[in-house]
Structures are given as C-alpha cells and as structure tokens.
C-alpha atoms as a PDB file:
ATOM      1  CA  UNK A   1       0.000   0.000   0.000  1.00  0.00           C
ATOM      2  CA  UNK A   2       1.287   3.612  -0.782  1.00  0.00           C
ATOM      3  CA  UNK A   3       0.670   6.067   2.275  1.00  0.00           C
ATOM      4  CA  UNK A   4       0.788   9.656   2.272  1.00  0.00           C
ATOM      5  CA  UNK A   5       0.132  12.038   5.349  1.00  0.00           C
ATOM      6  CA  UNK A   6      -2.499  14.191   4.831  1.00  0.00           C
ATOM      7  CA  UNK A   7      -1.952  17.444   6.918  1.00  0.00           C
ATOM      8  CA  UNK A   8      -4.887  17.881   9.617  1.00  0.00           C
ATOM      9  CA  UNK A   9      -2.831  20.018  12.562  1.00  0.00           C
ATOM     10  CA  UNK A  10      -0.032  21.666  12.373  1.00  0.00           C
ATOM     11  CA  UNK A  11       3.414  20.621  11.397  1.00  0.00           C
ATOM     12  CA  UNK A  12       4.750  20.931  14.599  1.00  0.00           C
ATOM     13  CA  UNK A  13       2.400  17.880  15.989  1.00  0.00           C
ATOM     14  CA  UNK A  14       3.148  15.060  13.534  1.00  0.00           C
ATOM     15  CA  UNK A  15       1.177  12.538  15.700  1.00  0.00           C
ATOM     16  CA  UNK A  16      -1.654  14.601  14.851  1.00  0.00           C
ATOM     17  CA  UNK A  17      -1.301  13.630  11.058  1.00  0.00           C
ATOM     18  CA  UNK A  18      -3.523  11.217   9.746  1.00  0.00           C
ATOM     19  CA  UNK A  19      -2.567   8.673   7.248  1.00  0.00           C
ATOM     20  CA  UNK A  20      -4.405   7.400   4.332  1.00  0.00           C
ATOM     21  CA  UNK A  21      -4.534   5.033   1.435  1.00  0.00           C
ATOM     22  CA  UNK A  22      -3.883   6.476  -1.983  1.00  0.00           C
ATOM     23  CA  UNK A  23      -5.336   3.582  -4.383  1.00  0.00           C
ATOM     24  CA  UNK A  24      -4.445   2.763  -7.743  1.00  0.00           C
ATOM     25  CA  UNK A  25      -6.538   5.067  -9.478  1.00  0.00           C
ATOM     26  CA  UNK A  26      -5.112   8.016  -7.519  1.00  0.00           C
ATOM     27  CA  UNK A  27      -8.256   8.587  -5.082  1.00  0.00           C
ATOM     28  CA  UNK A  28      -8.309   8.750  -1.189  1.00  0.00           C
ATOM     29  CA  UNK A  29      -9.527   6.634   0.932  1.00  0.00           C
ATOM     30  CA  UNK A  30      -9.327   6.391   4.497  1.00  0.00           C
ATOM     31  CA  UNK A  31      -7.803   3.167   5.940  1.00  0.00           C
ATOM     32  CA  UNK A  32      -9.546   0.745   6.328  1.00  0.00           C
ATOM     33  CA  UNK A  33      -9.613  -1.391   9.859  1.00  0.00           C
ATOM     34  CA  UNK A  34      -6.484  -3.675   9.739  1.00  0.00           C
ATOM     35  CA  UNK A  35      -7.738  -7.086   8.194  1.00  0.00           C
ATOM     36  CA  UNK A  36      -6.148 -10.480  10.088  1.00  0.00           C
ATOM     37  CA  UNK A  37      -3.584 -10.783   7.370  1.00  0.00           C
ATOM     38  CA  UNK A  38      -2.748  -7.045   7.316  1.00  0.00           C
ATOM     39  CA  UNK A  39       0.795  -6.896   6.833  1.00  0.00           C
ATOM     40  CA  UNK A  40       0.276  -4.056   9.785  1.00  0.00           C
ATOM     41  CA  UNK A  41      -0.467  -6.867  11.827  1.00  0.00           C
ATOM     42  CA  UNK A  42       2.951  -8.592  13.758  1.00  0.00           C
ATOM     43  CA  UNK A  43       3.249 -12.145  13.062  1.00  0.00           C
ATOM     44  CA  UNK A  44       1.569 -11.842   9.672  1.00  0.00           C
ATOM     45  CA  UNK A  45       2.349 -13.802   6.414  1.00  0.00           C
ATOM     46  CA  UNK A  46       5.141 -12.592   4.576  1.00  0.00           C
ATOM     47  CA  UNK A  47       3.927 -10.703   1.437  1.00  0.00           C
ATOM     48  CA  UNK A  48       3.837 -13.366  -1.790  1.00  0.00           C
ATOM     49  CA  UNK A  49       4.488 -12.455  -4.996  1.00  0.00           C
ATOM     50  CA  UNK A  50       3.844 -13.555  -8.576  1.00  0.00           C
ATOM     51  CA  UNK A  51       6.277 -15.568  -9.536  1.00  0.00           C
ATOM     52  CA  UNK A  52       7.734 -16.637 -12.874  1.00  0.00           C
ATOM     53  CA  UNK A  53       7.362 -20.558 -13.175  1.00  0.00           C
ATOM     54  CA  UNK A  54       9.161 -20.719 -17.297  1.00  0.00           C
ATOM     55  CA  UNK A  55       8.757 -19.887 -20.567  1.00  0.00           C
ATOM     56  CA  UNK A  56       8.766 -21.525 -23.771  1.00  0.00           C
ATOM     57  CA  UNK A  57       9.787 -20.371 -27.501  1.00  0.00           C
ATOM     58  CA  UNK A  58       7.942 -22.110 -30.543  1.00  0.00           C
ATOM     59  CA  UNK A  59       9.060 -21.216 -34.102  1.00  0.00           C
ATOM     60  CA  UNK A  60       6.626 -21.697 -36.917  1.00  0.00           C
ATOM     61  CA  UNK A  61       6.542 -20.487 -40.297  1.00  0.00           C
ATOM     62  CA  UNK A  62       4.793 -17.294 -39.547  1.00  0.00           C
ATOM     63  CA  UNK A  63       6.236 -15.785 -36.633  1.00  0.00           C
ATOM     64  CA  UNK A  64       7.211 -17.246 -33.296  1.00  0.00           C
ATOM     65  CA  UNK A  65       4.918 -18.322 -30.241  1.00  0.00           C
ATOM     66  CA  UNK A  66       5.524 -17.259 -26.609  1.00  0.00           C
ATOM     67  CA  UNK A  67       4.305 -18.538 -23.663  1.00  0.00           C
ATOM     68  CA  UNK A  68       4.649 -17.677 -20.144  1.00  0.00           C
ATOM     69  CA  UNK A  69       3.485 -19.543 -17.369  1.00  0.00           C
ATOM     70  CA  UNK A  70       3.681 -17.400 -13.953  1.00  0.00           C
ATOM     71  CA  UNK A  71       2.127 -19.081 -10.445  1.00  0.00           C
ATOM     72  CA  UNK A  72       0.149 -17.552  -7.593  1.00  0.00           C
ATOM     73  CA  UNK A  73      -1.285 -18.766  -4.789  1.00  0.00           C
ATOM     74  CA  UNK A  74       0.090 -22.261  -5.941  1.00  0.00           C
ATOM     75  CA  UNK A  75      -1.526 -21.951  -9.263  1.00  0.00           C
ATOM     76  CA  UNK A  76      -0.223 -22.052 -12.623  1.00  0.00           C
ATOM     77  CA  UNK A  77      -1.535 -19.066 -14.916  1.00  0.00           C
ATOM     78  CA  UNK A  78      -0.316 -19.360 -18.536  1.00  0.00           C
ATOM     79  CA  UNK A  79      -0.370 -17.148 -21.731  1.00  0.00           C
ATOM     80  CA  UNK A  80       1.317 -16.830 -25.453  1.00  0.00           C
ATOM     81  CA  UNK A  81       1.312 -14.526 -27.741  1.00  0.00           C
ATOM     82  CA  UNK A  82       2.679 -14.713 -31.362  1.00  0.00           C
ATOM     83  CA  UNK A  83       4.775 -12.090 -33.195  1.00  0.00           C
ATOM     84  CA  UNK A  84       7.804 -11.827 -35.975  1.00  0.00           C
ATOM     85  CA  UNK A  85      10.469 -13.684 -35.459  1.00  0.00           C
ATOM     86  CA  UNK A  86      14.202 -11.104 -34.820  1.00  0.00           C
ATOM     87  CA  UNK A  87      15.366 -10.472 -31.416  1.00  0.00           C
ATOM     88  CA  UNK A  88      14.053  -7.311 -30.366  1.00  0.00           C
ATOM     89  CA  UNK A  89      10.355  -8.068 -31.479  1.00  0.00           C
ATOM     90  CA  UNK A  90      10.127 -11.250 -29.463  1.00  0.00           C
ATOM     91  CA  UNK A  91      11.266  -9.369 -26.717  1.00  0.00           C
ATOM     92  CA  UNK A  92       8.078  -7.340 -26.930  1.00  0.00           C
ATOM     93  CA  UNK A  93       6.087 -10.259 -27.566  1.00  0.00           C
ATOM     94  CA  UNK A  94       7.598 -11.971 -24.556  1.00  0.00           C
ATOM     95  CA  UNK A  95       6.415  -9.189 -21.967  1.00  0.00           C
ATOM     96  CA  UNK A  96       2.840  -9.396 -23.900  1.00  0.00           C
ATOM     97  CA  UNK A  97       2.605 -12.629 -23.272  1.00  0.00           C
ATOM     98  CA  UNK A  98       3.909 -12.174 -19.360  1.00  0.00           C
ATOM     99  CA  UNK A  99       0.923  -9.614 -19.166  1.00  0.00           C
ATOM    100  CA  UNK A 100      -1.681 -11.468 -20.630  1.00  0.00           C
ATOM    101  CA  UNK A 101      -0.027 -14.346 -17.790  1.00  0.00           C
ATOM    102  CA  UNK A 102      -1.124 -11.597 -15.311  1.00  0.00           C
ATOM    103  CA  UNK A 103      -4.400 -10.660 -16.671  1.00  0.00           C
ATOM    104  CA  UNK A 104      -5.025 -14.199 -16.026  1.00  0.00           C
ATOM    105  CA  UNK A 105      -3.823 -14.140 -12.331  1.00  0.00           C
ATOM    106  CA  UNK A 106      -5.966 -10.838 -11.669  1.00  0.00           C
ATOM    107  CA  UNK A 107      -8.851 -12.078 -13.560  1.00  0.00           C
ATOM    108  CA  UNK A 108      -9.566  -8.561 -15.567  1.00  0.00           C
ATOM    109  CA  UNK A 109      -6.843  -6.566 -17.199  1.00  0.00           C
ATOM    110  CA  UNK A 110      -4.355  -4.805 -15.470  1.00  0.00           C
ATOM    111  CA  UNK A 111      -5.034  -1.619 -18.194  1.00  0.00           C
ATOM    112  CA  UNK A 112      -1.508  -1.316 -19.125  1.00  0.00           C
ATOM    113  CA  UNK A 113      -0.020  -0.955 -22.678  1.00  0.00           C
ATOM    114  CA  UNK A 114       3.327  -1.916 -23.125  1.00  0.00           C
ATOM    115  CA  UNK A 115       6.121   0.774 -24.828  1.00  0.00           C
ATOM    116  CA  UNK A 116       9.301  -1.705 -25.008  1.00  0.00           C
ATOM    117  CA  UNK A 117      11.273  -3.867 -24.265  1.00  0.00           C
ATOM    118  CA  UNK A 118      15.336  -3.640 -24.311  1.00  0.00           C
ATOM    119  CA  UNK A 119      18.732  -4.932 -23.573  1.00  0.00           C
ATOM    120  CA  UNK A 120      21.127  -2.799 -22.712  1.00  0.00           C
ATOM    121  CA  UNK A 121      24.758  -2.678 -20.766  1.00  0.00           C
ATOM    122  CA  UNK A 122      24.977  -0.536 -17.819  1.00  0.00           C
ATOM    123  CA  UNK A 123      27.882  -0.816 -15.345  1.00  0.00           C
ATOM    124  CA  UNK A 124      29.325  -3.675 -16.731  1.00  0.00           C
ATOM    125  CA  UNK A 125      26.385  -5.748 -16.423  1.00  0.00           C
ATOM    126  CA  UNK A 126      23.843  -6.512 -18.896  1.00  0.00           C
ATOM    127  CA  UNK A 127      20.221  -5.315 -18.091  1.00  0.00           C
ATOM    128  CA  UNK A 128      16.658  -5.987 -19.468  1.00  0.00           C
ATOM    129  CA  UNK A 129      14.533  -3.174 -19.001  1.00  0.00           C
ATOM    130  CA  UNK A 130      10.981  -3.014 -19.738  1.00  0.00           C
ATOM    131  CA  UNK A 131       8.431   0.284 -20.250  1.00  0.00           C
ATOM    132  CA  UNK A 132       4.770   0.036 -19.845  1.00  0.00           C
ATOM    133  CA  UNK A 133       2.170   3.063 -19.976  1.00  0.00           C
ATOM    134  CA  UNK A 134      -1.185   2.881 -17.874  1.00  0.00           C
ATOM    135  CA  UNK A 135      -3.960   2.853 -20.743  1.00  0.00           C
ATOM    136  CA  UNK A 136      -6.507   5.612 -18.292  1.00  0.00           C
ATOM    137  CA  UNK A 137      -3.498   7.518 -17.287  1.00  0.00           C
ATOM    138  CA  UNK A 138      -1.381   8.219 -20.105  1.00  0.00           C
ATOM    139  CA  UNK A 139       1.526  10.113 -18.025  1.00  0.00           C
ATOM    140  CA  UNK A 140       1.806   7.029 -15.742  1.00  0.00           C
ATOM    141  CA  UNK A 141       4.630   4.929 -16.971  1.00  0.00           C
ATOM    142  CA  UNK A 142       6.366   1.928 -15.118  1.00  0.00           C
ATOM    143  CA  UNK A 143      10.177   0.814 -15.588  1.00  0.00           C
ATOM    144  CA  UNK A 144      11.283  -2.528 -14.598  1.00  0.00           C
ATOM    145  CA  UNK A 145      14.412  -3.833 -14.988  1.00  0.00           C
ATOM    146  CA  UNK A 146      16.961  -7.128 -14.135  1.00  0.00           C
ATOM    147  CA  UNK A 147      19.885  -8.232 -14.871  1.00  0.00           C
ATOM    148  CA  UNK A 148      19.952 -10.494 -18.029  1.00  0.00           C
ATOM    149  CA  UNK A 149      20.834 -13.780 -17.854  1.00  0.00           C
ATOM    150  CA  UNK A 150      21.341 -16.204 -20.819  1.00  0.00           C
ATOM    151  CA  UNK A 151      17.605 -16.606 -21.449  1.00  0.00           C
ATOM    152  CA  UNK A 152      16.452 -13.106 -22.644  1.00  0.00           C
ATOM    153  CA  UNK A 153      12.874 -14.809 -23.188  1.00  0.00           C
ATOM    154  CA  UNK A 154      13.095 -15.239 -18.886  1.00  0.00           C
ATOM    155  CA  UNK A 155      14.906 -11.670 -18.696  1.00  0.00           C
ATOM    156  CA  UNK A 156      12.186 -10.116 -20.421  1.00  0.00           C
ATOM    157  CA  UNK A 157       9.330 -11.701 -18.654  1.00  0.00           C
ATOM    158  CA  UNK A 158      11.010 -11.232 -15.525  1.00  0.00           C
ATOM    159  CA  UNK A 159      11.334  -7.009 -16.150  1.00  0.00           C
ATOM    160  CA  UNK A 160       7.959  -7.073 -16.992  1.00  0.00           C
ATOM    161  CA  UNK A 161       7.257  -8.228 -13.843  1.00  0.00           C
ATOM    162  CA  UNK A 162       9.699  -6.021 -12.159  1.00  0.00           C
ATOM    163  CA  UNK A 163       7.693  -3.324 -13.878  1.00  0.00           C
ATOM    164  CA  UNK A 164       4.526  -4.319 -12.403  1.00  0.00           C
ATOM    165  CA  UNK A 165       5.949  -5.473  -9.096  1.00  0.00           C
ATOM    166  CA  UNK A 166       4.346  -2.335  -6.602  1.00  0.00           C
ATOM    167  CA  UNK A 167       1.082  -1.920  -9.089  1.00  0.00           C
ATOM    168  CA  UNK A 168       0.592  -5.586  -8.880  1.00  0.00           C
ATOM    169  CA  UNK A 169       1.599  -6.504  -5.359  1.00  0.00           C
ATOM    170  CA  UNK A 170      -0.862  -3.816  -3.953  1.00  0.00           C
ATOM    171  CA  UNK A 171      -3.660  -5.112  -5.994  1.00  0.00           C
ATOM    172  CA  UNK A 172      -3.385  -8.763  -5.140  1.00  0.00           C
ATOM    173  CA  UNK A 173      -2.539  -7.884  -2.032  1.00  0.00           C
ATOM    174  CA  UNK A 174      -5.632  -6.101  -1.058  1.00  0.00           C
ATOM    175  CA  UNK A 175      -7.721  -8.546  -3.362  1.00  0.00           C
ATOM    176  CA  UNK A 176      -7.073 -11.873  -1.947  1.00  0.00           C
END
C-alpha cells in the first residue's frame, strides 16, 4: 500500500497527522480497519508475490509463439502470444505474453499498454529493461528492470514483472 500524510494540525504535531490510502486510481480513501492478514499486523504472512514458473519459444513459419506460465497462490496461470520472429520483437512479444499471464492471475486486465522492451549494458552488467504506460493515465509509466541472464525470453518476462511489481503486489494484495 502507498501512504501519504495528509496534513490535519499543524506541522509541529506530527502525531496529529492522519494517514491514508492512496489507491491505484489516484483517489483517497481512508484506511480501512487492519484485516487479520494485514501486513500491519505482527506475526503476519510474509507478502507473496507472482512468480515466474518458465517460458517456452515455438518457431513456426509465420512468426514465433511465446508462452509464459507465472504461479500464484500455488496456481499455474499461462499465456502466449505470437509475433515476428528477430530479437528485439520477441522481446516485446515476450512481456505481452507475461501480461496477458497476469491478466489471467488478476482475472480482468491490469489496463496497461506496453512501450518496449530492451537490452542494454549498464555498469558492466547486462540489463533488461521493460516500459509500460497505464492505458486511463497516459503520463503514468512503469520501468522494470533485471539483470539479463542467458535466457532473454526469462529476462524479459522477468522485467515485466519487475515493472509491475508495486502496481501488482498492492492489488493482489488487497484482493485476496
């Protein structure tokens, strides 16, 4: 969850500040009473995560297949998507096929477009970097990136993710 203090005394006082939920959307919302696995709570769960289960390449006459499988919650939710063949473009059909694998796990979409996706050297290491744009916000944009390993089909999956890590964590997190 994202907190901001809303100003309600004066600055001097900051126990008189009251805190409160920004959601997704970008409206306020007061917070709600701490649910039994509140991560406010001590002793709580440890926050879980989408993970990335594999991937798998297909080649065909037409293009190249993608498909991602990602699990939550000790399910498996998989998705491909098909696009040119050449390096960069099945990059970018990688991370579409990573967020239809999240659509899946949200059960709606997430409204996100993606911009890119890109390997690049920084610091002597290699990165993957991935740039999505929220579709009702247009001046929203998420960056994710890792460091690439020899699969750039898992890199690029994997920055999508990182991309969506905060977005998606919140919403599954206050969801489940």
């Amino acid at each position: 969850m994202w907190h901001s203090i809303q100003q309600t005394a004066s600055p001097e006082r900051p126990d008189d500040m009251a805190p409160e939920t920004i959601i997704g959307s970008g409206s306020r919302e007061p917070n709600p009473a701490p649910r039994e696995d509140s991560l406010l709570n001590a002793g709580s769960a440890p926050r879980r995560r989408v993970r990335f289960v594999d991937s798998a390449r297909e080649e065909h006459r037409h293009g190249v297949t993608i498909t991602v499988r990602l699990e939550w919650q000790d399910v498996i939710h998989s998705a491909s998507a098909t696009g040119e063949k050449g390096s960069a473009l099945e990059l970018k059909t990688t991370a579409q096929a990573a967020l239809d694998a999240v659509e899946k796990v949200c059960g709606q979409s997430v409204g996100f477009r993606i911009i890119g996706v890109k390997q690049l050297q920084a610091f002597d290491s290699t990165l993957m970097v991935a740039s999505l744009v929220r579709l009702d916000d247009p001046g929203q944009r998420l960056v994710g990136a890792v460091i690439a390993g020899d699969d750039r089909i898992r890199s690029a999956a994997v920055a999508l993710l990182s991309a969506l890590n905060r977005a998606l964590g919140n919403y599954l997190h206050t969801s489940d």
